[in-house]
N, C-alpha and C. Protein backbone atom coordinates (compact mmCIF):
# COMPACT_ATOMS: atom_id res chain seq x y z
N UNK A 1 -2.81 -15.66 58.70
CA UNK A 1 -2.25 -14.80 57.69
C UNK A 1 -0.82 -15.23 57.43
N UNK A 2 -0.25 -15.27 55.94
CA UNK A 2 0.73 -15.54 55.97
C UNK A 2 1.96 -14.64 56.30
N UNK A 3 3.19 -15.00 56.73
CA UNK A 3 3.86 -14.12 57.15
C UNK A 3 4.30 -13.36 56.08
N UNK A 4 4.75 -13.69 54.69
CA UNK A 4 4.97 -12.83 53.83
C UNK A 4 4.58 -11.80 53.76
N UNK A 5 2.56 -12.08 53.80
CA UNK A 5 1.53 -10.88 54.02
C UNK A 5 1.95 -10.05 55.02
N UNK A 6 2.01 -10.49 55.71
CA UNK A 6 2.34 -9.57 57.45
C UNK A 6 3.12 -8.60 57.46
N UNK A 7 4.49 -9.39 56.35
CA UNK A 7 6.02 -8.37 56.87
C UNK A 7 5.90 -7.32 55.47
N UNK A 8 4.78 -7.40 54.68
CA UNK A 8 4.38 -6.95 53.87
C UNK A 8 4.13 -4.75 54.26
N UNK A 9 4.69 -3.86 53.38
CA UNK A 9 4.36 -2.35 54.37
C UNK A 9 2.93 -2.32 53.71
N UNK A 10 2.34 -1.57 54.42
CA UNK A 10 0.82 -0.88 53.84
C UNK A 10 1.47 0.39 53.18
N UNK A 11 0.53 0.37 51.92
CA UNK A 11 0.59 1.54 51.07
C UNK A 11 0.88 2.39 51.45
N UNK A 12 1.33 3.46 51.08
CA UNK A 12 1.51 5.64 51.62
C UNK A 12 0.68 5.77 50.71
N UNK A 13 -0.17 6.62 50.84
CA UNK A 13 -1.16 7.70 50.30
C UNK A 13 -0.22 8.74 49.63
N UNK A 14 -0.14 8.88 48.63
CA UNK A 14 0.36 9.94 47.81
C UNK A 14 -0.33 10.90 47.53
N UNK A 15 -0.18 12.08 47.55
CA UNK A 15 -1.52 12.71 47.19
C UNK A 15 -0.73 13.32 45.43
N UNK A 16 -1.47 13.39 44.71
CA UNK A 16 -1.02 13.87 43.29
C UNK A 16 -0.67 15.30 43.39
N UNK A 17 0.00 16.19 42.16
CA UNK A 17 0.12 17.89 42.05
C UNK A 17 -0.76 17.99 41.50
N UNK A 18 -1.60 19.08 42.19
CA UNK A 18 -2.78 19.55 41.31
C UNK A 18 -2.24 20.66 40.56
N UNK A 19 -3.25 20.49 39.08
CA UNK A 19 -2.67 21.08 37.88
C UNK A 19 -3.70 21.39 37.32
N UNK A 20 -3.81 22.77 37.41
CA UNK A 20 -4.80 23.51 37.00
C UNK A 20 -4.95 24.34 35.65
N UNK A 21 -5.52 24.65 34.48
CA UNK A 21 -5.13 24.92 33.11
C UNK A 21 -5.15 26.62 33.47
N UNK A 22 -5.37 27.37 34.44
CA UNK A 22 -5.40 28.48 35.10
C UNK A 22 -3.54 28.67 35.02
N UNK A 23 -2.97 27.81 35.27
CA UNK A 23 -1.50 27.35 35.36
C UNK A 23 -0.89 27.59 34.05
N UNK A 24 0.06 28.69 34.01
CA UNK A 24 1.38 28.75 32.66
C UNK A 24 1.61 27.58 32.10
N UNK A 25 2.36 27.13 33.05
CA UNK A 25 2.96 26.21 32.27
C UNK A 25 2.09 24.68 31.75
N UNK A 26 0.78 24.39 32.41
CA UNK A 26 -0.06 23.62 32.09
C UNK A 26 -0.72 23.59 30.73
N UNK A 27 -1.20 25.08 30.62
CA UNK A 27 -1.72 25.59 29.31
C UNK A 27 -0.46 25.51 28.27
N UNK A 28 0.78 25.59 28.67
CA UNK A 28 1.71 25.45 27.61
C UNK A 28 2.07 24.20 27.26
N UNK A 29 1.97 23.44 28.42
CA UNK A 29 2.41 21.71 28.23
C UNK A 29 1.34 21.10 26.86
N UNK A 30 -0.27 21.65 27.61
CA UNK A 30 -1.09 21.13 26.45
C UNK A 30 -0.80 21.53 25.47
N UNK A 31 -0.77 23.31 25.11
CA UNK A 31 -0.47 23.13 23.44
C UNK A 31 0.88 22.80 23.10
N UNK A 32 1.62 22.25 23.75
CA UNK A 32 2.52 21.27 23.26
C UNK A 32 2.29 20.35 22.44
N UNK A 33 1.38 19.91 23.30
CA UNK A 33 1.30 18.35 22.92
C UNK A 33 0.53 18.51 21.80
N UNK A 34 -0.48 19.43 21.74
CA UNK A 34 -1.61 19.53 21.05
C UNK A 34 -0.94 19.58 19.22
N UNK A 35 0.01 20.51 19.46
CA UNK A 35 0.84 20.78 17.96
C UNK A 35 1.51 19.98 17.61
N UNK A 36 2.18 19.05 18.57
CA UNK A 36 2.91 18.05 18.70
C UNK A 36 1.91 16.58 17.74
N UNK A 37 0.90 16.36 18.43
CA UNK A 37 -0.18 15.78 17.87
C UNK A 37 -0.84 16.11 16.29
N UNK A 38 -0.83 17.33 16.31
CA UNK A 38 -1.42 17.91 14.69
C UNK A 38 -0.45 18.07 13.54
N UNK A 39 0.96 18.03 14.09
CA UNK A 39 1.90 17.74 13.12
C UNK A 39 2.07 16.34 12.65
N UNK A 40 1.63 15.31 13.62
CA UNK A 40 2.05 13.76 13.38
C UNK A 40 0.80 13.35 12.49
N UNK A 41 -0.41 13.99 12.72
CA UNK A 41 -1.29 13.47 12.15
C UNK A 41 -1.33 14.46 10.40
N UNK A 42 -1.15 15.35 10.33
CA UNK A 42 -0.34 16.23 9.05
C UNK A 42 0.51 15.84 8.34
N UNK A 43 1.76 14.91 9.07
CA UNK A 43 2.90 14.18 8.05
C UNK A 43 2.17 13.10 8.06
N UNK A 44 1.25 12.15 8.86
CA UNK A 44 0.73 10.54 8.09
C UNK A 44 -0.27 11.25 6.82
N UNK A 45 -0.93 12.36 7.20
CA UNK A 45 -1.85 12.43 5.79
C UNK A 45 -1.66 12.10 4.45
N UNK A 46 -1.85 10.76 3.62
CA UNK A 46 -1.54 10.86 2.24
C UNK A 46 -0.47 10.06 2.17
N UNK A 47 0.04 9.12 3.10
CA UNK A 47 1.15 8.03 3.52
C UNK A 47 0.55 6.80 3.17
N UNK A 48 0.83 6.30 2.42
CA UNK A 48 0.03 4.88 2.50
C UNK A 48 0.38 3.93 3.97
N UNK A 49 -0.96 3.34 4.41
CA UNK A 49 -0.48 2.59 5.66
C UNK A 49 0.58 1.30 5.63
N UNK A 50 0.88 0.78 6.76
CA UNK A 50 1.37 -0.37 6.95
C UNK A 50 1.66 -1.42 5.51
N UNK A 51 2.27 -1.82 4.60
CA UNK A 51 2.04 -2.17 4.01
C UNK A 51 1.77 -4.22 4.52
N UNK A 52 2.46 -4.61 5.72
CA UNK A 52 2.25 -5.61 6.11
C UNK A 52 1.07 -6.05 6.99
N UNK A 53 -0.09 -4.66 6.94
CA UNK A 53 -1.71 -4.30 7.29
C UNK A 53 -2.13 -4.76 6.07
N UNK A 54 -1.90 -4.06 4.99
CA UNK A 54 -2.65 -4.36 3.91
C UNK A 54 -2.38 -5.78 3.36
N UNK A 55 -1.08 -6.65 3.31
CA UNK A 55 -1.06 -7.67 2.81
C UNK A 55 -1.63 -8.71 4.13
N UNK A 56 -1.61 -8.03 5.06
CA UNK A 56 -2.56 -9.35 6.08
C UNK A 56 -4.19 -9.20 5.31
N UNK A 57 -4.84 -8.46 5.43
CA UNK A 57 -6.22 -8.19 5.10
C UNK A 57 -6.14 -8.29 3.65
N UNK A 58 -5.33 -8.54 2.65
CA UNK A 58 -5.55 -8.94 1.71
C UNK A 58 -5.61 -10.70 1.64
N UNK A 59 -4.97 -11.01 2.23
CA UNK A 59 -4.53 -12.52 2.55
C UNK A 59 -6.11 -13.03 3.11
N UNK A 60 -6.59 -12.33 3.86
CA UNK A 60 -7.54 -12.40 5.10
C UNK A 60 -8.78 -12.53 3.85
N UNK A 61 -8.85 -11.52 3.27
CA UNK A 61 -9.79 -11.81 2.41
C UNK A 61 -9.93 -12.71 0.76
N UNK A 62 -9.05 -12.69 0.32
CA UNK A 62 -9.06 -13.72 -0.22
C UNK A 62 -9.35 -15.19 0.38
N UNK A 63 -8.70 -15.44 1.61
CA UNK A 63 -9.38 -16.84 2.57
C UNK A 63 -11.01 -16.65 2.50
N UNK A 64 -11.71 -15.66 2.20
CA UNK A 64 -13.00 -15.51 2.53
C UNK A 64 -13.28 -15.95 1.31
N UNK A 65 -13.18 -15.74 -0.03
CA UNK A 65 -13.75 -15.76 -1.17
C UNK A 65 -13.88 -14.39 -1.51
N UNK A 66 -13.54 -13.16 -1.08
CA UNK A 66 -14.40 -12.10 -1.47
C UNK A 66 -12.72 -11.48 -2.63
N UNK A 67 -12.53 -11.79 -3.48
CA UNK A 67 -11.19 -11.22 -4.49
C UNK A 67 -10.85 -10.29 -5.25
N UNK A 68 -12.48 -9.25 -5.00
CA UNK A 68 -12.29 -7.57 -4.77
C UNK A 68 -11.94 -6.59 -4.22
N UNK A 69 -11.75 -7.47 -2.95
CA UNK A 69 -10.95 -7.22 -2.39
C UNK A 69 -9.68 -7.51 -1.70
N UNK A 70 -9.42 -8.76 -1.61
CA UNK A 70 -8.24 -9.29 -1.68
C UNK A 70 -7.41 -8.39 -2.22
N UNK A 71 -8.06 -8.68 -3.92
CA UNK A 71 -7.18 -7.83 -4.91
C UNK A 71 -6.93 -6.36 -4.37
N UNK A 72 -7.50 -5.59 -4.20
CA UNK A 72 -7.70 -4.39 -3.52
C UNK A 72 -6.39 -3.70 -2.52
N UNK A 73 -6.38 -4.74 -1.48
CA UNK A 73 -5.04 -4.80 -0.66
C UNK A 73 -4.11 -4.94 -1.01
N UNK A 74 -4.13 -6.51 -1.77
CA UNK A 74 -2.94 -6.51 -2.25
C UNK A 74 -2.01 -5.61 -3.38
N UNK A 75 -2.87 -4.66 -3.93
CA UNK A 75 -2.13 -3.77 -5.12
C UNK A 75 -1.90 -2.70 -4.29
N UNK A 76 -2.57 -2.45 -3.16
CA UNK A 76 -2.11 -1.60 -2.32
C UNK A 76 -0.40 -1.88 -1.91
N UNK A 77 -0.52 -3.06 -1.54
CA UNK A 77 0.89 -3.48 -0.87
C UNK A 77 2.32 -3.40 -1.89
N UNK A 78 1.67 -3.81 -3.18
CA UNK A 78 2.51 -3.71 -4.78
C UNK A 78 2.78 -2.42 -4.60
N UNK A 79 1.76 -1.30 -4.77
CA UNK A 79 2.00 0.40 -4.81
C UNK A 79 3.35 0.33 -4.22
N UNK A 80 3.34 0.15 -2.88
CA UNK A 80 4.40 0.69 -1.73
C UNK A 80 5.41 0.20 -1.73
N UNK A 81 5.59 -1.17 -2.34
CA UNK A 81 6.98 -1.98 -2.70
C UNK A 81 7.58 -0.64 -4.00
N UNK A 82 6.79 -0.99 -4.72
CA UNK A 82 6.70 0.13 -6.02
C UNK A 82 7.82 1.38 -5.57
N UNK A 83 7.24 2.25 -4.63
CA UNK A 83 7.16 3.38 -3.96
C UNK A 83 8.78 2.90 -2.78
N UNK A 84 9.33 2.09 -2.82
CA UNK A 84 10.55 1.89 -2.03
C UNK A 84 10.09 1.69 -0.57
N UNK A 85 8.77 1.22 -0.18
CA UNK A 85 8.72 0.59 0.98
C UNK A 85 9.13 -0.67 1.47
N UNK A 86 9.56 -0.78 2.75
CA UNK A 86 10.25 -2.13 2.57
C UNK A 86 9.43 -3.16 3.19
N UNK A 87 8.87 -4.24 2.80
CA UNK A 87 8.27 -5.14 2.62
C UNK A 87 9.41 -6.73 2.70
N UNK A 88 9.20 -7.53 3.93
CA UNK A 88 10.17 -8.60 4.21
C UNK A 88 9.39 -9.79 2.68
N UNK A 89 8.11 -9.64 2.49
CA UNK A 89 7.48 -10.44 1.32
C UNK A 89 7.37 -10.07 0.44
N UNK A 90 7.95 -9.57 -0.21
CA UNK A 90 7.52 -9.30 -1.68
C UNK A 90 6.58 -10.36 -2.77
N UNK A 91 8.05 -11.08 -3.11
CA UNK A 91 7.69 -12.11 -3.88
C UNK A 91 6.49 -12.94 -3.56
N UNK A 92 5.92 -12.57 -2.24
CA UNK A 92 4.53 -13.86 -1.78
C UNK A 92 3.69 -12.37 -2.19
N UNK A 93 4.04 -11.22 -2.28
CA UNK A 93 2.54 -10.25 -2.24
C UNK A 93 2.42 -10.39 -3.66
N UNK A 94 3.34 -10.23 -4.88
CA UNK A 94 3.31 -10.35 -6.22
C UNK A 94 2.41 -11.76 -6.50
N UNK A 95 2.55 -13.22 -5.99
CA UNK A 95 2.25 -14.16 -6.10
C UNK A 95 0.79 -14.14 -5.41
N UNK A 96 0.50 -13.75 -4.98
CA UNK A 96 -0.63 -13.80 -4.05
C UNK A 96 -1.73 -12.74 -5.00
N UNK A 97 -1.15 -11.95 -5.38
CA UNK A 97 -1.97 -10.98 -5.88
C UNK A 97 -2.65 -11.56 -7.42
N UNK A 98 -1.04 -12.06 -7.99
CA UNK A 98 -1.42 -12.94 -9.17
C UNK A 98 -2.50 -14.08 -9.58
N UNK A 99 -2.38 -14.92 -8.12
CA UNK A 99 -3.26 -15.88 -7.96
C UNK A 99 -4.66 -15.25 -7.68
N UNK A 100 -4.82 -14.18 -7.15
CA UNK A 100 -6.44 -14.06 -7.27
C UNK A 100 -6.95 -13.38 -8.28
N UNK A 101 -5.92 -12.66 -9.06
CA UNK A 101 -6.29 -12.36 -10.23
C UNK A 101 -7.12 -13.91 -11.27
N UNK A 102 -6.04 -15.21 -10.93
CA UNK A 102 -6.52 -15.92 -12.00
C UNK A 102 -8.10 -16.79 -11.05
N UNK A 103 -7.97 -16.67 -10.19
CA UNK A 103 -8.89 -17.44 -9.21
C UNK A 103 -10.52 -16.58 -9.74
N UNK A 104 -9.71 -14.80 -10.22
CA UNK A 104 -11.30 -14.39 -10.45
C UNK A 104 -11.88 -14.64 -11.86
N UNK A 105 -10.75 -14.86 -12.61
CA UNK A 105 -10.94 -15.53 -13.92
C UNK A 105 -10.27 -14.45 -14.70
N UNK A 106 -8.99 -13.86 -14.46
CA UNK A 106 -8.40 -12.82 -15.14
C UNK A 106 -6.90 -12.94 -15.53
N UNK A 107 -6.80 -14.24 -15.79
CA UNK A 107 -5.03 -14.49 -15.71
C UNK A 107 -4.48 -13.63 -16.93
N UNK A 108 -5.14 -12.57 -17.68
CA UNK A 108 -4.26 -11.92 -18.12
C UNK A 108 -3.52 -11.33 -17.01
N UNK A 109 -4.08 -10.44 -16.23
CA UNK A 109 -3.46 -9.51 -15.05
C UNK A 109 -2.68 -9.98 -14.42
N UNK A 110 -2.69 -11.53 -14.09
CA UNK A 110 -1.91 -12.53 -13.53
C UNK A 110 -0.48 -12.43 -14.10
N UNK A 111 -0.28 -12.66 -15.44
CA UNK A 111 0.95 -12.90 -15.76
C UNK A 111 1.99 -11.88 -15.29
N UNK A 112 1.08 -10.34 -15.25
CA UNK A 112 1.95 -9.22 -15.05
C UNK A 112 2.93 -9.64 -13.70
N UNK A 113 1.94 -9.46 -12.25
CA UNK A 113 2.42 -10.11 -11.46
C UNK A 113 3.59 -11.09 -11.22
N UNK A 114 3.21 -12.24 -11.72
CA UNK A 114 4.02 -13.85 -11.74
C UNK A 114 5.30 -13.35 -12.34
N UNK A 115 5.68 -12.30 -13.48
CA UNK A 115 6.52 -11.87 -14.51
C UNK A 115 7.34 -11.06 -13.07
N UNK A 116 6.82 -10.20 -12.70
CA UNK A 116 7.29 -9.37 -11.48
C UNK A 116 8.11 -10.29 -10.28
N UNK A 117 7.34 -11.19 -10.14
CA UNK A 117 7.64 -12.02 -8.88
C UNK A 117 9.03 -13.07 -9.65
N UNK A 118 9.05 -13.09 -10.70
CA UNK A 118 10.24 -13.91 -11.17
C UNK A 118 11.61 -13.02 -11.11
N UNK A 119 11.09 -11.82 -10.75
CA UNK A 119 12.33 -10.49 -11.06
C UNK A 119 12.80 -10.37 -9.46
N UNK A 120 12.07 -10.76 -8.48
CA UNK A 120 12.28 -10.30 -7.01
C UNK A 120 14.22 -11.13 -6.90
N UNK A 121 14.80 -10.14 -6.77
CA UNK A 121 16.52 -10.56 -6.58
C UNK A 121 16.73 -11.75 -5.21
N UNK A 122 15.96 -11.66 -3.92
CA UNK A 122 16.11 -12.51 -3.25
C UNK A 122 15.33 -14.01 -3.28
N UNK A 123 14.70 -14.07 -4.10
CA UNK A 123 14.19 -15.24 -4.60
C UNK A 123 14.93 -16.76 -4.81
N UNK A 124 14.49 -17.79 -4.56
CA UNK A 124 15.75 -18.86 -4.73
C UNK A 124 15.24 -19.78 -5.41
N UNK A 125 16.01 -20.42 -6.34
CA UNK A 125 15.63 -21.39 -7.37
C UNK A 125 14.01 -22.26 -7.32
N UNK A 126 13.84 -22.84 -5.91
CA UNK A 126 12.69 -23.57 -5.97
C UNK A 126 11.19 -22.60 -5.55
N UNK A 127 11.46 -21.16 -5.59
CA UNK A 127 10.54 -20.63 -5.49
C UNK A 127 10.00 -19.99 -7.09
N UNK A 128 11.25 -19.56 -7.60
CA UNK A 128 11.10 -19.38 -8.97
C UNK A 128 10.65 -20.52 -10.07
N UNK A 129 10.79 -21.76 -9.71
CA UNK A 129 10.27 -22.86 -10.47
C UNK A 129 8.69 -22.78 -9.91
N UNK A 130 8.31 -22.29 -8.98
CA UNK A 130 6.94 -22.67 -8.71
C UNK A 130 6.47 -21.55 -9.19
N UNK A 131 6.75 -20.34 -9.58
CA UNK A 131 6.63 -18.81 -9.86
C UNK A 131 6.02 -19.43 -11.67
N UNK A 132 7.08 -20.01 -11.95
CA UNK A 132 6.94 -20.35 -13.74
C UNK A 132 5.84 -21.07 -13.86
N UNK A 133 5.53 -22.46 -13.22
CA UNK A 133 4.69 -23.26 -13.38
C UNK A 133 3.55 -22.20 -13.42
N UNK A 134 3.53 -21.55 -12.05
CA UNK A 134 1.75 -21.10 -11.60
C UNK A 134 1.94 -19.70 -12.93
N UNK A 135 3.02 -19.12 -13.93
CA UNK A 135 2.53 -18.43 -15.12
C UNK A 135 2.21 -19.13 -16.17
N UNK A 136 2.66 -20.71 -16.19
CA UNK A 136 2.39 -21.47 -17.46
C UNK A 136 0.98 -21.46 -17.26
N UNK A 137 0.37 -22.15 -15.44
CA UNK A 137 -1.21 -22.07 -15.87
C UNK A 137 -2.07 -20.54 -16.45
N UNK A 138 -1.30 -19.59 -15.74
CA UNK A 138 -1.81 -18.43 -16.01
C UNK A 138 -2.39 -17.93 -17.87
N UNK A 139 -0.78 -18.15 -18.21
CA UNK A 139 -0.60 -18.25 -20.28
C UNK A 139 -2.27 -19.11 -20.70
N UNK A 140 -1.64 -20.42 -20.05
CA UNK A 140 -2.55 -21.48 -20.56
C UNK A 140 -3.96 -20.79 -20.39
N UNK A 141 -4.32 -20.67 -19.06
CA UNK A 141 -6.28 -20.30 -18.57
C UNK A 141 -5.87 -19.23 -19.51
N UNK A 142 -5.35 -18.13 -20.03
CA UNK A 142 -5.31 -17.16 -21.22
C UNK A 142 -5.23 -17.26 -22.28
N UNK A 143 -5.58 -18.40 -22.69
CA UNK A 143 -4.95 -19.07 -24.07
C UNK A 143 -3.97 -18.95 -24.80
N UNK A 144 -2.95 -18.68 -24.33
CA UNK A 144 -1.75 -18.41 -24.88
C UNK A 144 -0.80 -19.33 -24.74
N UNK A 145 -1.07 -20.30 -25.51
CA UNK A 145 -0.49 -21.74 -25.39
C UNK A 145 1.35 -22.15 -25.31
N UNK A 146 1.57 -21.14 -26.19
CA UNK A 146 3.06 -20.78 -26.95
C UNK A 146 3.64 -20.29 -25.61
N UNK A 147 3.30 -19.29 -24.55
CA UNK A 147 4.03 -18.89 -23.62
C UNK A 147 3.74 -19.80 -22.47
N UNK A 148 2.79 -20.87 -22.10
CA UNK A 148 2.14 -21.41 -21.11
C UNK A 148 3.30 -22.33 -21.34
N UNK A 149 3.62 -23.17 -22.40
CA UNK A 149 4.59 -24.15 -23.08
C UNK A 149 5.95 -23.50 -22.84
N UNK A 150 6.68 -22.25 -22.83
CA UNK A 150 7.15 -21.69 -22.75
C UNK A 150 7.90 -21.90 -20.99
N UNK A 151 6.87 -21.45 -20.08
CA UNK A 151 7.19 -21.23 -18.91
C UNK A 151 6.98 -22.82 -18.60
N UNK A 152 6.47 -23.67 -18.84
CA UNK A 152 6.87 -25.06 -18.39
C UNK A 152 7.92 -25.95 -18.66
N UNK A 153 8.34 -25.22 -19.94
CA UNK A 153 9.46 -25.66 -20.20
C UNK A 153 10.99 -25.08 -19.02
N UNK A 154 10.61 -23.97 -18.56
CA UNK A 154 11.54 -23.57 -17.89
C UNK A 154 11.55 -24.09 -16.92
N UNK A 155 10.46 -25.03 -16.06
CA UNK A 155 10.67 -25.84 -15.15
C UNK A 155 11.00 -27.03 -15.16
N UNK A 156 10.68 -27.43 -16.55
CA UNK A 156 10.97 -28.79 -16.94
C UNK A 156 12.28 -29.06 -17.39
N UNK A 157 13.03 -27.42 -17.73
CA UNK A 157 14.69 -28.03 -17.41
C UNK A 157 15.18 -27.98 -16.96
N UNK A 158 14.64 -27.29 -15.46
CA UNK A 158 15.04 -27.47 -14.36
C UNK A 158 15.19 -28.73 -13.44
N UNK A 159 13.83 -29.31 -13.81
CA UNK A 159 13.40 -30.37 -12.53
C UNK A 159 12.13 -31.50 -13.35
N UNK A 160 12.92 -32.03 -14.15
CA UNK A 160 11.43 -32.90 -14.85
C UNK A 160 10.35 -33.84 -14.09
N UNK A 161 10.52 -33.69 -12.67
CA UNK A 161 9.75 -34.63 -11.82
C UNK A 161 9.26 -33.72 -11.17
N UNK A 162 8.94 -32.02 -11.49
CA UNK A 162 7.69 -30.87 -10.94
C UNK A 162 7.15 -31.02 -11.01
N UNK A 163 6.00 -31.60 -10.43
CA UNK A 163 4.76 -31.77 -10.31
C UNK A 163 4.17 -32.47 -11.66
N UNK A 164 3.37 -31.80 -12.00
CA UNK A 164 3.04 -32.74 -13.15
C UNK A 164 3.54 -32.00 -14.55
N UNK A 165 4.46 -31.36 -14.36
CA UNK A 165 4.77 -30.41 -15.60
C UNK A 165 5.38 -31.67 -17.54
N UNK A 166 5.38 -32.28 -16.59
CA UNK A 166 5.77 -33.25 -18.02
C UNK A 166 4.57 -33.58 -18.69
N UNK A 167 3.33 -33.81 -17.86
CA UNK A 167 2.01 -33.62 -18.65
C UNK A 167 1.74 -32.92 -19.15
N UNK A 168 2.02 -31.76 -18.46
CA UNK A 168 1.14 -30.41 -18.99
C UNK A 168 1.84 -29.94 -20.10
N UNK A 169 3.11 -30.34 -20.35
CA UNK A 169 3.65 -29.98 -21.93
C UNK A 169 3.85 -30.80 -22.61
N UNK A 170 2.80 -32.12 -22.50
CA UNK A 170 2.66 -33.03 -23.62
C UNK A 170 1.09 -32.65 -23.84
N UNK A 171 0.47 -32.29 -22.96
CA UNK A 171 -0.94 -31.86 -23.12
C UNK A 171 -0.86 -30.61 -24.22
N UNK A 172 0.27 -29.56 -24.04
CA UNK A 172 0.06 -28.26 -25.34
C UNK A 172 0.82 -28.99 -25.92
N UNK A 173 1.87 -29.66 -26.28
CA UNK A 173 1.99 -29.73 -27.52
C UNK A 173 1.43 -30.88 -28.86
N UNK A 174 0.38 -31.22 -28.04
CA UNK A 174 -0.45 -32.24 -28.95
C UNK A 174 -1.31 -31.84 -29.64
């Protein structure tokens, strides 16, 4: 045996207070708690949850393919930004939400979004150039050629080597 073990004490037996609901103050501790409990669950009633719950499981499902629900979460998460919740992502829940709008084949709804996500104040130049591009495709898959041309142009005087944006506004204006 090692000596550590050895110089080691053996347990004391504690015996617990028995607490019987026959007991004042036992019966009072519980409905303590009990009211204590029915008030917390009374103020969450009608709270929207977590909003960084809903943008995981929106995220989560869109990775699946399923963008009824994606979408679903994610306007949940919009509500609560909406509503002065504070949310460290905004600008990715606006963008995220946008993109499965156009992924389901709805880039009208998209633009709303992308338009939103260009407004987020902590945003920084090379996120907002990618914000414009992904509304030019949005305009464009909407046929709205004039604003698709529009928002590529705003990247293209930014940064004429974005991606392929010098195509894509020789492609509308031909």
């Amino acid at each position: 045996m090692p000596a550590a073990a050895a110089a080691a004490p053996a347990p004391v037996a504690v015996a617990a207070p028995t607490v019987t609901l026959e007991q004042p103050e036992a019966k009072s501790a519980l409905s303590d708690m009990f009211e204590e409990f029915k008030e917390d669950v009374e103020e969450t009633q009608g709270e929207p949850e977590d909003p960084d719950t809903h943008y995981n499981l929106g995220i989560a499902f869109k990775e699946m393919g399923l963008m009824d629900e994606a979408i679903g979460e994610l306007q949940k998460v919009c509500q609560a930004i909406d509503h002065g919740h504070q949310f460290a992502q905004v600008m990715q829940a606006y963008t995220w939400l946008a993109h499965c709008f156009v992924e389901k084949g709805v880039p009208q709804a998209a633009v709303k979004w992308y338009e939103k996500a260009l407004k987020v104040s902590t945003a920084d130049e090379e996120s907002k150039l990618a914000v414009y591009y992904e509304l030019g495709n949005a305009y464009e898959a909407a046929g709205n050629k004039k604003a698709a041309l529009d928002s590529f142009m705003e990247v293209y005087g930014a940064n004429i080597d974005y991606r392929d944006v010098a195509e894509r506004i020789k492609a509308l204006k031909s």
